[in-house]
N, C-alpha and C. Protein backbone atom coordinates (compact mmCIF):
# COMPACT_ATOMS: atom_id res chain seq x y z
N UNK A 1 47.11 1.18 -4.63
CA UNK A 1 45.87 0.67 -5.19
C UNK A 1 46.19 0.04 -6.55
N UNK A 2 45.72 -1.48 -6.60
CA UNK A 2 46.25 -1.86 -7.92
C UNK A 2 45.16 -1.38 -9.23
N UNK A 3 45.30 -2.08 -10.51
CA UNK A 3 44.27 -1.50 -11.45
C UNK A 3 43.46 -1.32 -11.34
N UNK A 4 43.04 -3.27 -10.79
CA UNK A 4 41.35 -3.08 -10.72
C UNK A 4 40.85 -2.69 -9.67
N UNK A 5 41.17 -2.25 -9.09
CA UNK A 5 40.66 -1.90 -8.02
C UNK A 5 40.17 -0.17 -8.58
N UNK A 6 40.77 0.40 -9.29
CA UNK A 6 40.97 1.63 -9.76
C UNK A 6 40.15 1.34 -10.83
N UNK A 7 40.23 0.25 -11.65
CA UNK A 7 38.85 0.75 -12.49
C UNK A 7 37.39 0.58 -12.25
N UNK A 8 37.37 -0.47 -11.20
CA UNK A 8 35.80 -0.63 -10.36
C UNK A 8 35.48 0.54 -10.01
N UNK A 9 36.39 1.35 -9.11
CA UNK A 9 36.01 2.60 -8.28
C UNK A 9 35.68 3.36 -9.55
N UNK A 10 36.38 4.02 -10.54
CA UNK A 10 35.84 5.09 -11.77
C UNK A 10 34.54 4.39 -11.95
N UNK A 11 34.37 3.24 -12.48
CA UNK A 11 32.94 2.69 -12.97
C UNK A 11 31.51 2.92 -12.20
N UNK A 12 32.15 2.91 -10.47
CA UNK A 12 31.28 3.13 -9.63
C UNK A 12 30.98 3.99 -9.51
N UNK A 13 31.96 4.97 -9.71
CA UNK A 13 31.45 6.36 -9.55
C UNK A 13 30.69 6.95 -10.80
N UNK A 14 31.03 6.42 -12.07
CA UNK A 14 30.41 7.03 -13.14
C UNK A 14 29.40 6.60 -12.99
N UNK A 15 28.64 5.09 -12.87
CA UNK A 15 27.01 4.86 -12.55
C UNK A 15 26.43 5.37 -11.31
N UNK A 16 27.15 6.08 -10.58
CA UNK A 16 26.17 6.54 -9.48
C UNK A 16 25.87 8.16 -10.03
N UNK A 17 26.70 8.74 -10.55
CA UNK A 17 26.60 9.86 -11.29
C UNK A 17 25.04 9.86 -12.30
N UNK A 18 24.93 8.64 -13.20
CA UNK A 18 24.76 8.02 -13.97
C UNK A 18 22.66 8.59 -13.41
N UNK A 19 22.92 7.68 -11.83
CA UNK A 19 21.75 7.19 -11.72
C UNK A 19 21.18 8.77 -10.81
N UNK A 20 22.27 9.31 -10.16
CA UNK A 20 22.03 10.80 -9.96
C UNK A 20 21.46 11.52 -10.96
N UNK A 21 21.64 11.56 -12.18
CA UNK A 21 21.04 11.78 -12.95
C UNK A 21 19.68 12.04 -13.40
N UNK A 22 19.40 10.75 -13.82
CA UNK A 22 17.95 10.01 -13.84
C UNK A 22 17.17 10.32 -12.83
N UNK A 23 17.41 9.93 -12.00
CA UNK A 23 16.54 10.78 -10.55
C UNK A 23 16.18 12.05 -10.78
N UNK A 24 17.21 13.18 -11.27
CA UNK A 24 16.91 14.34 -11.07
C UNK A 24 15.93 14.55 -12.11
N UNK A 25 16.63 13.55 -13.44
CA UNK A 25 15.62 14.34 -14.64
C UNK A 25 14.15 13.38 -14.32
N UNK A 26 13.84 12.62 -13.78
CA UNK A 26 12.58 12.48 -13.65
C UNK A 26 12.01 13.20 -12.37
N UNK A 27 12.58 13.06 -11.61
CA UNK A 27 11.80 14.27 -10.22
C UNK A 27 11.56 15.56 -10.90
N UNK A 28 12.22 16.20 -11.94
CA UNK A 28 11.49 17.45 -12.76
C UNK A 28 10.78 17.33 -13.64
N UNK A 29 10.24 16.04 -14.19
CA UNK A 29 9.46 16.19 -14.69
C UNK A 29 7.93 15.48 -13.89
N UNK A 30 7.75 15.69 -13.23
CA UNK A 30 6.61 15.13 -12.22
C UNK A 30 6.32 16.15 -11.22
N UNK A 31 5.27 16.01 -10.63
CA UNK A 31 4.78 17.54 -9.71
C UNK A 31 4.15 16.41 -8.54
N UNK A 32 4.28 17.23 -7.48
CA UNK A 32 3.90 16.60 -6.66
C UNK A 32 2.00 16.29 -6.40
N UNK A 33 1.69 15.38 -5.84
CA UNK A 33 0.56 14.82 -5.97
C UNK A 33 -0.55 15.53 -5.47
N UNK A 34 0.15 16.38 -3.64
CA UNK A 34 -0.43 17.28 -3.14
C UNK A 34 -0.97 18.59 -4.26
N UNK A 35 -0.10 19.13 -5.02
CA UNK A 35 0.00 20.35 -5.54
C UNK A 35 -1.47 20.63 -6.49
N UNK A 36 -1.84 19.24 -7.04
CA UNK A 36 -2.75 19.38 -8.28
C UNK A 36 -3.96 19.97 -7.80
N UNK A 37 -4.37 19.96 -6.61
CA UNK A 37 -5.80 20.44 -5.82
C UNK A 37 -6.67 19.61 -6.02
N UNK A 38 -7.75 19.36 -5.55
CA UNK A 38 -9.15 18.62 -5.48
C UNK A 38 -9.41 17.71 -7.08
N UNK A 39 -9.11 16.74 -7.56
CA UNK A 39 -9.49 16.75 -8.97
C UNK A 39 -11.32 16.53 -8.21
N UNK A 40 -12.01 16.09 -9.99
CA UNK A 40 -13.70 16.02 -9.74
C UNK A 40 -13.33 14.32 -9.51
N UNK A 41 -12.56 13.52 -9.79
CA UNK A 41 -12.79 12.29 -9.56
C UNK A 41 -12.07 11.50 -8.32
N UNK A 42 -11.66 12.51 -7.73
CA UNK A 42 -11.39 12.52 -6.37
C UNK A 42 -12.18 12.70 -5.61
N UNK A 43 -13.09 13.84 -5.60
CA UNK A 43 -14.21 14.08 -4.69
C UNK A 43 -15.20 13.17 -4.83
N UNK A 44 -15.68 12.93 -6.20
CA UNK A 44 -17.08 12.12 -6.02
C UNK A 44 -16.63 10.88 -7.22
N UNK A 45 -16.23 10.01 -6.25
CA UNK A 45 -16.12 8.39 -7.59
C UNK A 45 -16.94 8.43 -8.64
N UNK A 46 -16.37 8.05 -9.70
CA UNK A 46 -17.11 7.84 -10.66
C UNK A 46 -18.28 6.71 -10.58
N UNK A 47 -19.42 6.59 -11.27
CA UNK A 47 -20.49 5.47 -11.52
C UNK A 47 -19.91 4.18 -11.80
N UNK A 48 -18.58 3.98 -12.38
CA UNK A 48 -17.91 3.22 -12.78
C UNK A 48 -17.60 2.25 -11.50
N UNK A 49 -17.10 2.67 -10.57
CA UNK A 49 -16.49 1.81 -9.39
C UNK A 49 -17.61 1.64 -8.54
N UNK A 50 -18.70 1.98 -8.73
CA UNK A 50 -19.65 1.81 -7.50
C UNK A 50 -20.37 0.52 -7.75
N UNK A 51 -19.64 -0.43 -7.04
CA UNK A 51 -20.51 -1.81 -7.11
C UNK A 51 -21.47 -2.05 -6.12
N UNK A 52 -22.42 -1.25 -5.23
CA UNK A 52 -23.19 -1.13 -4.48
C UNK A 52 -24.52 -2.01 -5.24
N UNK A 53 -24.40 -1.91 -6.34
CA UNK A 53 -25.84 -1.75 -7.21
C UNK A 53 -26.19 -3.53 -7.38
């Protein structure tokens, strides 16, 4: 294997590490959507969006 070939591969591997990362630290900081339960502006829309009127 010549150099570059050897330094693409380290590089590749350090940004996938990189982006392994990031993924993890944002998937812990977020909760899943199911988990939160019923909000009140879920059940009954606000006055705001009701263009019926």
């Amino acid at each position: 294997m010549n150099k570059n070939k050897l330094v693409f591969l380290i590089i590749a591997v350090i940004f996938f590490l990189v982006m392994l990362y990031i993924g993890y630290d944002i998937s812990s900081r977020t909760t899943f959507p199911g988990s939160k339960g019923n909000l009140k502006e879920r059940i009954a829309p606000s006055d705001s969006l009701n263009t019926n009127e």
